[in-house]
Protein backbone atom coordinates (compact mmCIF):
# COMPACT_ATOMS: atom_id res chain seq x y z
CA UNK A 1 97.58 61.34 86.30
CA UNK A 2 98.87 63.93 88.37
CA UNK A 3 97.90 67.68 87.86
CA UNK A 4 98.98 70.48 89.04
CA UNK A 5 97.45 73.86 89.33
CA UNK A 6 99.59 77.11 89.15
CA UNK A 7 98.08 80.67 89.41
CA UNK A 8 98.93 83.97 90.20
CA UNK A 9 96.58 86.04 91.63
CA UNK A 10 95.95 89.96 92.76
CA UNK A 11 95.36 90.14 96.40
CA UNK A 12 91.95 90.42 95.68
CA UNK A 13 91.82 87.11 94.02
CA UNK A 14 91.64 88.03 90.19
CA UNK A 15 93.60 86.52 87.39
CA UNK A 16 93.87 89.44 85.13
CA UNK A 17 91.11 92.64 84.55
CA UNK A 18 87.83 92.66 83.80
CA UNK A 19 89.10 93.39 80.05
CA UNK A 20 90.43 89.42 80.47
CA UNK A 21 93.79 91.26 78.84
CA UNK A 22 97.11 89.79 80.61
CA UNK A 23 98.09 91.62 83.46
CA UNK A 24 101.52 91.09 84.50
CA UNK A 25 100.97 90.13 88.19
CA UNK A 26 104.42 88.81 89.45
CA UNK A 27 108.17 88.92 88.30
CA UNK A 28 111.24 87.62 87.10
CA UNK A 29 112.19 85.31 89.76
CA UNK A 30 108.41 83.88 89.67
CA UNK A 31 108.42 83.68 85.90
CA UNK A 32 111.19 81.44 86.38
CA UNK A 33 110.06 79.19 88.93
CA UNK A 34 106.85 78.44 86.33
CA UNK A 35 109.25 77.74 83.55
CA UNK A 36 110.68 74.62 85.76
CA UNK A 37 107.23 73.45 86.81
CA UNK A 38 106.82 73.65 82.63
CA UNK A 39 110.10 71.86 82.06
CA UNK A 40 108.95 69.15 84.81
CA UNK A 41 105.74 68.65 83.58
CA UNK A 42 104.51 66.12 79.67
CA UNK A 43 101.75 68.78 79.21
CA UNK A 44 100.58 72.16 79.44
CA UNK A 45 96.76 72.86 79.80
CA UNK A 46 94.82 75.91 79.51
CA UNK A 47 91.38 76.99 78.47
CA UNK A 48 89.86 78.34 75.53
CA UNK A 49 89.54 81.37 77.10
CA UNK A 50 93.62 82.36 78.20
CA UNK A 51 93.99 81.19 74.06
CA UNK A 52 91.38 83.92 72.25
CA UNK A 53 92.46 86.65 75.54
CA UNK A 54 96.97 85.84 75.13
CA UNK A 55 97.51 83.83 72.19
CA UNK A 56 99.98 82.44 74.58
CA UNK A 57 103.03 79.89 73.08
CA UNK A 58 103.19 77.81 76.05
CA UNK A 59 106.84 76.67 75.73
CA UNK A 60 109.77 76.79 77.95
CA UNK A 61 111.58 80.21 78.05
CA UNK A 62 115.52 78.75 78.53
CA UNK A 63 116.82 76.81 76.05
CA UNK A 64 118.76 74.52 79.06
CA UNK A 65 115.65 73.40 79.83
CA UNK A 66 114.73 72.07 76.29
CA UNK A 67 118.47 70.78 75.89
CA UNK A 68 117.86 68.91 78.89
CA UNK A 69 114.64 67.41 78.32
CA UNK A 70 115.89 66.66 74.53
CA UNK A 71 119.13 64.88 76.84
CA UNK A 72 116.00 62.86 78.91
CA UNK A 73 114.57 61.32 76.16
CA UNK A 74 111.72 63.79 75.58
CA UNK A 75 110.31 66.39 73.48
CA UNK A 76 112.19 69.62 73.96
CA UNK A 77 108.63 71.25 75.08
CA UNK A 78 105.87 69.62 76.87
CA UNK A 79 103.18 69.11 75.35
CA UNK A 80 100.22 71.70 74.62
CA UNK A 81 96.78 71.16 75.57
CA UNK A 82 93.84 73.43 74.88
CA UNK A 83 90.15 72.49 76.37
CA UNK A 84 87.89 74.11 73.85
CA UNK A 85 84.96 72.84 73.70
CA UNK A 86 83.00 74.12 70.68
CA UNK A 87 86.67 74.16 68.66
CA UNK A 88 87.20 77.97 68.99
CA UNK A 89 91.26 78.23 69.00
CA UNK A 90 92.00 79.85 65.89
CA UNK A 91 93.50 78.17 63.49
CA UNK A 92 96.84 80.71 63.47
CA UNK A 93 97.11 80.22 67.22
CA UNK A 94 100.61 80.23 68.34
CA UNK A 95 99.71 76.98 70.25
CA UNK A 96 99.37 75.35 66.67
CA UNK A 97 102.65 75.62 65.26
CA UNK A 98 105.22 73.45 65.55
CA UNK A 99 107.22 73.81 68.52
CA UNK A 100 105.61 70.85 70.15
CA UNK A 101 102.37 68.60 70.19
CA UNK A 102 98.87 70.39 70.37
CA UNK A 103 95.56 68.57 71.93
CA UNK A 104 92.35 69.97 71.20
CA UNK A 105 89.75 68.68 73.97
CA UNK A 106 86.08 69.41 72.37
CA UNK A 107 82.68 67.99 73.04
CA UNK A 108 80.39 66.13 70.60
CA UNK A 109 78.64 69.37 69.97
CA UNK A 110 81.88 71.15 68.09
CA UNK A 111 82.20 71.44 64.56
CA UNK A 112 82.79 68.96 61.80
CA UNK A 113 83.87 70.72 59.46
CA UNK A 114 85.94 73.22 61.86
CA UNK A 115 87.81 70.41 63.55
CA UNK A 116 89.12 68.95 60.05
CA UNK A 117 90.50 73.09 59.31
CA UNK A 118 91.79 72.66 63.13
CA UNK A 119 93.50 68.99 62.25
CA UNK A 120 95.03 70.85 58.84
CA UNK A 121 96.60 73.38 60.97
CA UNK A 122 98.03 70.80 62.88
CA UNK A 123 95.98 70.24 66.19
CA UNK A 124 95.01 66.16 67.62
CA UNK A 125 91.88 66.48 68.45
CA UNK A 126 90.06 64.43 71.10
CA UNK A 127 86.22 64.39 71.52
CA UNK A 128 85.29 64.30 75.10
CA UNK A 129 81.69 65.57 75.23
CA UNK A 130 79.77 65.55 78.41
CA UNK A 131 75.69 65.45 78.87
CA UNK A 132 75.80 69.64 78.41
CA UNK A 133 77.94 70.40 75.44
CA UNK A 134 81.21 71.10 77.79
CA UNK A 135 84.22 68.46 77.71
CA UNK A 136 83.96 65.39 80.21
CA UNK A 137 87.58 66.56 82.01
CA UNK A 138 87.76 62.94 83.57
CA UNK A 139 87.38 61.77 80.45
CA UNK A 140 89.98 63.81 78.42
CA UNK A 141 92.95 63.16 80.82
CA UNK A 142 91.96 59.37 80.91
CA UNK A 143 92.78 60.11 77.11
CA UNK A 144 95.94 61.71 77.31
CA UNK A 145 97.13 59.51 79.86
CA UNK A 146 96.81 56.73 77.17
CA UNK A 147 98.89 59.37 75.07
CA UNK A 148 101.70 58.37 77.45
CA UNK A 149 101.17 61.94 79.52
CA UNK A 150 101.54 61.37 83.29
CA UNK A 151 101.86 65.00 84.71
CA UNK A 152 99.74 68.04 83.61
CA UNK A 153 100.47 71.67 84.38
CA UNK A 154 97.21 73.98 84.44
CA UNK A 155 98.05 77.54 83.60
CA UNK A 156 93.94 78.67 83.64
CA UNK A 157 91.84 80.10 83.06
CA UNK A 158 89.19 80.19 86.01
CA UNK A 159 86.31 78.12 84.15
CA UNK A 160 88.69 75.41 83.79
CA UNK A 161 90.18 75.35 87.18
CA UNK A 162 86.87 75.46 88.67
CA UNK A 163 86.02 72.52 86.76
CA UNK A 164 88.84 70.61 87.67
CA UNK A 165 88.06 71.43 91.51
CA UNK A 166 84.66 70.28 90.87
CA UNK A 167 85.39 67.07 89.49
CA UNK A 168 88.07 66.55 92.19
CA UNK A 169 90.99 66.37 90.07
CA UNK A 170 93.57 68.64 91.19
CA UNK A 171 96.88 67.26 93.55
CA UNK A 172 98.22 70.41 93.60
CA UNK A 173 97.92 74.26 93.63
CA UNK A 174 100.77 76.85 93.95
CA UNK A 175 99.15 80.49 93.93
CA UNK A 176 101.31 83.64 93.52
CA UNK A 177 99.56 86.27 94.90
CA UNK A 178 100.90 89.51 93.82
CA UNK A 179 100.98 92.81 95.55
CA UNK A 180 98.37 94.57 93.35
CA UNK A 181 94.67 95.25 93.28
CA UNK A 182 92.84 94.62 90.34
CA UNK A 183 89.24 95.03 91.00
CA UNK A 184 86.01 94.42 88.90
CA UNK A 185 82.79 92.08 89.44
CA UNK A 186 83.23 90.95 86.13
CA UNK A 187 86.85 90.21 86.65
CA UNK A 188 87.85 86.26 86.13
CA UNK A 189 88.96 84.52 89.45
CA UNK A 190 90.70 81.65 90.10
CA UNK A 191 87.89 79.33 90.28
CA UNK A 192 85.25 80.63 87.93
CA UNK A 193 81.70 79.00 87.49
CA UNK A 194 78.74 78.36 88.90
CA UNK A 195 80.54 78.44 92.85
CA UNK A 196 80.58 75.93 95.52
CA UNK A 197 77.77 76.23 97.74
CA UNK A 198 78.39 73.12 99.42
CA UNK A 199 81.16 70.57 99.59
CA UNK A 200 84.08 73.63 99.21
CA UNK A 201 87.10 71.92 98.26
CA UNK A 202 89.51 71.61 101.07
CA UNK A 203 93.44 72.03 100.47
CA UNK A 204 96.25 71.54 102.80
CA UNK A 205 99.04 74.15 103.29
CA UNK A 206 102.12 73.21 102.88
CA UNK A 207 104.60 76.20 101.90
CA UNK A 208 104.69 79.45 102.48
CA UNK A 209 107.14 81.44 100.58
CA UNK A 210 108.23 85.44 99.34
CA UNK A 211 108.82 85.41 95.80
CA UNK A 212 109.73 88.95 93.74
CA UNK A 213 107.48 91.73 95.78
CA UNK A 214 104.25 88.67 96.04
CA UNK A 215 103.72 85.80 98.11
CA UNK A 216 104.02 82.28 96.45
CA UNK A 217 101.35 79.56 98.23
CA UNK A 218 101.57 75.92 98.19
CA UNK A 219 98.70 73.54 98.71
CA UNK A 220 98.28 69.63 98.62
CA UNK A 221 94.70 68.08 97.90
């Protein structure tokens, strides 16, 4: 499986205020450029977190892209998936209706009973518990890959890309950094967690680009 990180970033390194309410950080011409890597990729995964802080829908924005998809011989949106591991999404999250296919990734630990309300509201759930109540991440993609899903796009939050660092799974990070300070010690970053203190992951640099009034960063693993 291939994933693929995208961010963007303050120039101080946050992904939105210590609030964890969406802060617009880049532009049109940016917004775009993450609606192809969407249109490109079978799934879209996020965290808990971005899902309780943006009910975000996590579909395509132009309708050419879901024509052309449709014309590929796929679903019009990728697919939608949502690490949550004690089964927290909301049952009336926009990510649960029925623009495309929803995964739930939980651990042993989550909720009977909540998981069959989250099944009824139309969520597939797959249990993927590690050793301390948080989702095995090696684990759930082996899953979806069976599920026929080759490329994943990460949208956040910082828990989850920290994770995915951590358990060397990421091929590639683009990072917008925007020109805007957002400030805070409680503020989420884009690699959350406990911190490397040894072992940093390394990246390799391979694009440098303007984008809008921000600078767009490309990396390799």
């Amino acid at each position: 499986m291939y994933v693929h990180v995208n961010a963007a970033v303050s120039v101080d390194g946050k992904l939105s205020s210590r609030r964890r309410e969406q802060v617009r950080i880049s532009g049109a011409d940016d917004f775009d450029r993450v609606d192809r890597i969407r249109a490109a990729a079978d799934a879209v995964l996020v965290g808990v977190g971005t899902v309780l802080a943006d009910d975000p829908h996590l579909t395509l924005d132009e309708e050419d892209r879901r024509v052309q998809r449709l014309r590929d011989g796929r679903s019009g949106n990728p697919t939608r998936v949502v690490v949550d591991s004690r089964a927290r999404t909301p049952t009336d999250a926009r990510v649960l209706d029925d623009e495309a296919t929803t995964y739930l990734l939980v651990s042993d630990e989550a909720d009977r009973d909540r998981l069959a309300d989250l099944r009824d509201a139309g969520a597939e759930v797959i249990v993927a518990g590690g050793d301390d109540g948080r989702v095995d991440l090696r684990t759930a993609l082996d899953a979806l890959e069976r599920e026929g899903i080759e490329r994943v796009m990460v949208e956040g939050g910082g828990e989850v890309i920290a994770s995915l660092f951590d358990e060397d799974l990421v091929d590639e990070l683009t990072l917008y950094v925007g020109s805007l300070v957002i400030g805070g010690r409680d503020a989420p970053t884009l690699a959350d967690g406990e911190g490397f203190v040894e072992d940093f992951p390394r990246l390799d640099l391979v694009d440098v680009a303007r984008v809008d009034d921000g600078v767009l960063l490309s990396y390799e693993t």
